[in-house]
C-alpha atoms as a PDB file:
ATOM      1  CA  UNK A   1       0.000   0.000   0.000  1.00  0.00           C
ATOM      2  CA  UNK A   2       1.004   3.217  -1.050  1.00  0.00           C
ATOM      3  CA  UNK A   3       2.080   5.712   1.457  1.00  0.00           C
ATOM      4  CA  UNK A   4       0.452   9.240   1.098  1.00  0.00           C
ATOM      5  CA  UNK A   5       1.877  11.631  -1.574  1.00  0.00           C
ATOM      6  CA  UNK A   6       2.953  14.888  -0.405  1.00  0.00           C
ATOM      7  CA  UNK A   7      -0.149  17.364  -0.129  1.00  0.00           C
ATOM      8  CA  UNK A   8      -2.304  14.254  -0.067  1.00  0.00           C
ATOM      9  CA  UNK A   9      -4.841  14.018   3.010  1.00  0.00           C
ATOM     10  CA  UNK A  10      -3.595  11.291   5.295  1.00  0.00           C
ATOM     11  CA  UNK A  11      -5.273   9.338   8.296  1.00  0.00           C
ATOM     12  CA  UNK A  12      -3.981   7.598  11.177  1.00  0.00           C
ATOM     13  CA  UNK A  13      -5.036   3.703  11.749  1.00  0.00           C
ATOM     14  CA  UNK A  14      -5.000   2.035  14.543  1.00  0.00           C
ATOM     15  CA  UNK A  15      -4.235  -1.617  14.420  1.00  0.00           C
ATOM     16  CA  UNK A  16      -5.426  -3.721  17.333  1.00  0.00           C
ATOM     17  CA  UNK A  17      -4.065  -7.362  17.635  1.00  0.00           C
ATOM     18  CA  UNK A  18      -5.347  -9.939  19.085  1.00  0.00           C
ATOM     19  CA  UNK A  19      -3.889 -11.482  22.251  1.00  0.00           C
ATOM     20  CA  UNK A  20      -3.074 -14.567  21.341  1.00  0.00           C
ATOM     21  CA  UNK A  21      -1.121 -13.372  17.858  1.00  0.00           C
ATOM     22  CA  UNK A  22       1.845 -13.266  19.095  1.00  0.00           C
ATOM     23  CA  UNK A  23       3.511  -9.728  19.903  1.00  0.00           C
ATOM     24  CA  UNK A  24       6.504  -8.357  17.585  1.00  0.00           C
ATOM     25  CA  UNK A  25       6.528 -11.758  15.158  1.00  0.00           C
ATOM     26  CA  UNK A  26       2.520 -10.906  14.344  1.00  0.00           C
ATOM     27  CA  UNK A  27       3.106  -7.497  13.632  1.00  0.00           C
ATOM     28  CA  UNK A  28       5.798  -8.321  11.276  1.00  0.00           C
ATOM     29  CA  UNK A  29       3.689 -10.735   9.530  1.00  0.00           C
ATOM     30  CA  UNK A  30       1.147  -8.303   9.348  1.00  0.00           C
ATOM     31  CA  UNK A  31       3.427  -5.705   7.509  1.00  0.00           C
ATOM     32  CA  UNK A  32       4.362  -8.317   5.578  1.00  0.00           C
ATOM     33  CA  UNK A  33       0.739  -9.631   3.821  1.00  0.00           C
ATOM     34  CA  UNK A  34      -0.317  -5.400   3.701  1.00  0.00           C
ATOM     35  CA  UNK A  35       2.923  -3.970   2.932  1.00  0.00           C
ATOM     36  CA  UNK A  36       2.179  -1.349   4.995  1.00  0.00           C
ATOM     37  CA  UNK A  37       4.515  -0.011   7.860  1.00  0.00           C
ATOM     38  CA  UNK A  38       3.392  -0.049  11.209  1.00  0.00           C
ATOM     39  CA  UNK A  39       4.682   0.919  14.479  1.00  0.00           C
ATOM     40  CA  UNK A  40       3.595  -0.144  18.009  1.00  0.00           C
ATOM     41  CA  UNK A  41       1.488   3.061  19.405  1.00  0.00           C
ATOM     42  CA  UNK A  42       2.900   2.807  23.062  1.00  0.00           C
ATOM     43  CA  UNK A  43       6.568   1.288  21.937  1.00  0.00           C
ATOM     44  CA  UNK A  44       7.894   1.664  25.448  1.00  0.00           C
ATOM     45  CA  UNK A  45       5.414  -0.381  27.507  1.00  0.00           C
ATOM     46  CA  UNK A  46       5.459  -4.144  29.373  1.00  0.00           C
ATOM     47  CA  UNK A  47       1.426  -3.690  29.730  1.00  0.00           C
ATOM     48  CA  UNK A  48       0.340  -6.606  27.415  1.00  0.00           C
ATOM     49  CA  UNK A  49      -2.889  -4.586  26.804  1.00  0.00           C
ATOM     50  CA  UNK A  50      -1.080  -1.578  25.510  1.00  0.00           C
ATOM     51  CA  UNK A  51       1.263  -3.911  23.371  1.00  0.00           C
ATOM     52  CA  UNK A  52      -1.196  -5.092  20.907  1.00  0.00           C
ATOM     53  CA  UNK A  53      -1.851  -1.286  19.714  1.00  0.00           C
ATOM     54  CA  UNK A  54      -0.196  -0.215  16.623  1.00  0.00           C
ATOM     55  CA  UNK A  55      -0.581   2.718  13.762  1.00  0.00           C
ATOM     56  CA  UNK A  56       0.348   3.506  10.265  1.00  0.00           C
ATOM     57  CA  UNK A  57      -1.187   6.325   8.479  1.00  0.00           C
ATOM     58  CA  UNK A  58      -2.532   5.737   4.615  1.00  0.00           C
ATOM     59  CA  UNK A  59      -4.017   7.920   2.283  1.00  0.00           C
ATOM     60  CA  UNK A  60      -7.491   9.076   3.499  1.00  0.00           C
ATOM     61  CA  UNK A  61      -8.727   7.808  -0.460  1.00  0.00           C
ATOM     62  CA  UNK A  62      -7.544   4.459   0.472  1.00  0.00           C
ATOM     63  CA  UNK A  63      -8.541   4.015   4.205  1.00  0.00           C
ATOM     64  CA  UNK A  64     -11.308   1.936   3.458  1.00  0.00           C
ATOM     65  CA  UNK A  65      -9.558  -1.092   1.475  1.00  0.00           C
ATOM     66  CA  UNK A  66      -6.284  -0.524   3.909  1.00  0.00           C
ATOM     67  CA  UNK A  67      -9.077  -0.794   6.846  1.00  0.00           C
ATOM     68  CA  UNK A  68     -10.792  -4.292   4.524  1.00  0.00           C
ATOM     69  CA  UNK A  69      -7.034  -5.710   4.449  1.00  0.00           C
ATOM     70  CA  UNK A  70      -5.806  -5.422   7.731  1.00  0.00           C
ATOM     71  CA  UNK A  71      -9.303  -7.034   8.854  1.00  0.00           C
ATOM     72  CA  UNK A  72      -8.747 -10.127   6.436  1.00  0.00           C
ATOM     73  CA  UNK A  73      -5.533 -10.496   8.154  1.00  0.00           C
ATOM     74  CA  UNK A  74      -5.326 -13.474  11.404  1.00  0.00           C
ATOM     75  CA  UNK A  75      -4.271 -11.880  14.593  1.00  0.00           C
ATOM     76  CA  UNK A  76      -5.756  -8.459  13.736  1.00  0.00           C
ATOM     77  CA  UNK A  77      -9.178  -7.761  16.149  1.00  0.00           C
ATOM     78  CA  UNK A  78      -9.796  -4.392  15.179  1.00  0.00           C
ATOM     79  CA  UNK A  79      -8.661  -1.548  12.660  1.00  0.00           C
ATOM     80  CA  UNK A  80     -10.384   2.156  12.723  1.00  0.00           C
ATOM     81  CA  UNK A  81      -9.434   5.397  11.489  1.00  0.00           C
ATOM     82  CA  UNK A  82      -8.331   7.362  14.657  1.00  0.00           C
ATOM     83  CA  UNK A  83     -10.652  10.059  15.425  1.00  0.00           C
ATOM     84  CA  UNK A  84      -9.582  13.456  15.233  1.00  0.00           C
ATOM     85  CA  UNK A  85      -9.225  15.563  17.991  1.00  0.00           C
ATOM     86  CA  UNK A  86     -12.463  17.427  19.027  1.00  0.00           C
ATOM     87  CA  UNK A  87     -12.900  20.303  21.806  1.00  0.00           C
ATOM     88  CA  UNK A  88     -14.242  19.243  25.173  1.00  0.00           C
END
């Protein structure tokens, strides 16, 4: 997948895996069947919850097949757009 072209709108997605995938080996294998690049959204932690969190932002015209892919994908429980931030 095609990372956004300067000037292009880009989203953030968050990637949720599942608990039994498997940590750092099912997020390569991930990257590897979407060919997208994603990092772990709290890189730092030992929470096991907190591990399975990861992001990679796409092209918003492509959000919804990146979004289709990462769901076809075992391990992966969840992927959303991140919502933007909104005022209290």
């Amino acid at each position: 997948m095609p990372l956004p072209t300067p000037g292009e709108p880009a989203v953030e997605v968050i990637v949720q895996l599942a608990a039994s995938a498997g940590g750092a080996r099912a997020l390569r294998t991930v990257e590897e069947r979407t060919r997208l690049r994603l990092e772990r959204l709290h890189p730092d932690t030992v929470d096991p919850e907190l591990a399975k969190f990861a992001t990679t932002r796409v092209a918003r015209s492509s959000v919804e097949s990146v979004i289709d892919l990462l769901m076809a994908c075992a391990g992966v429980e969840a992927a959303y757009v991140k919502p933007g931030d909104a005022l209290p």
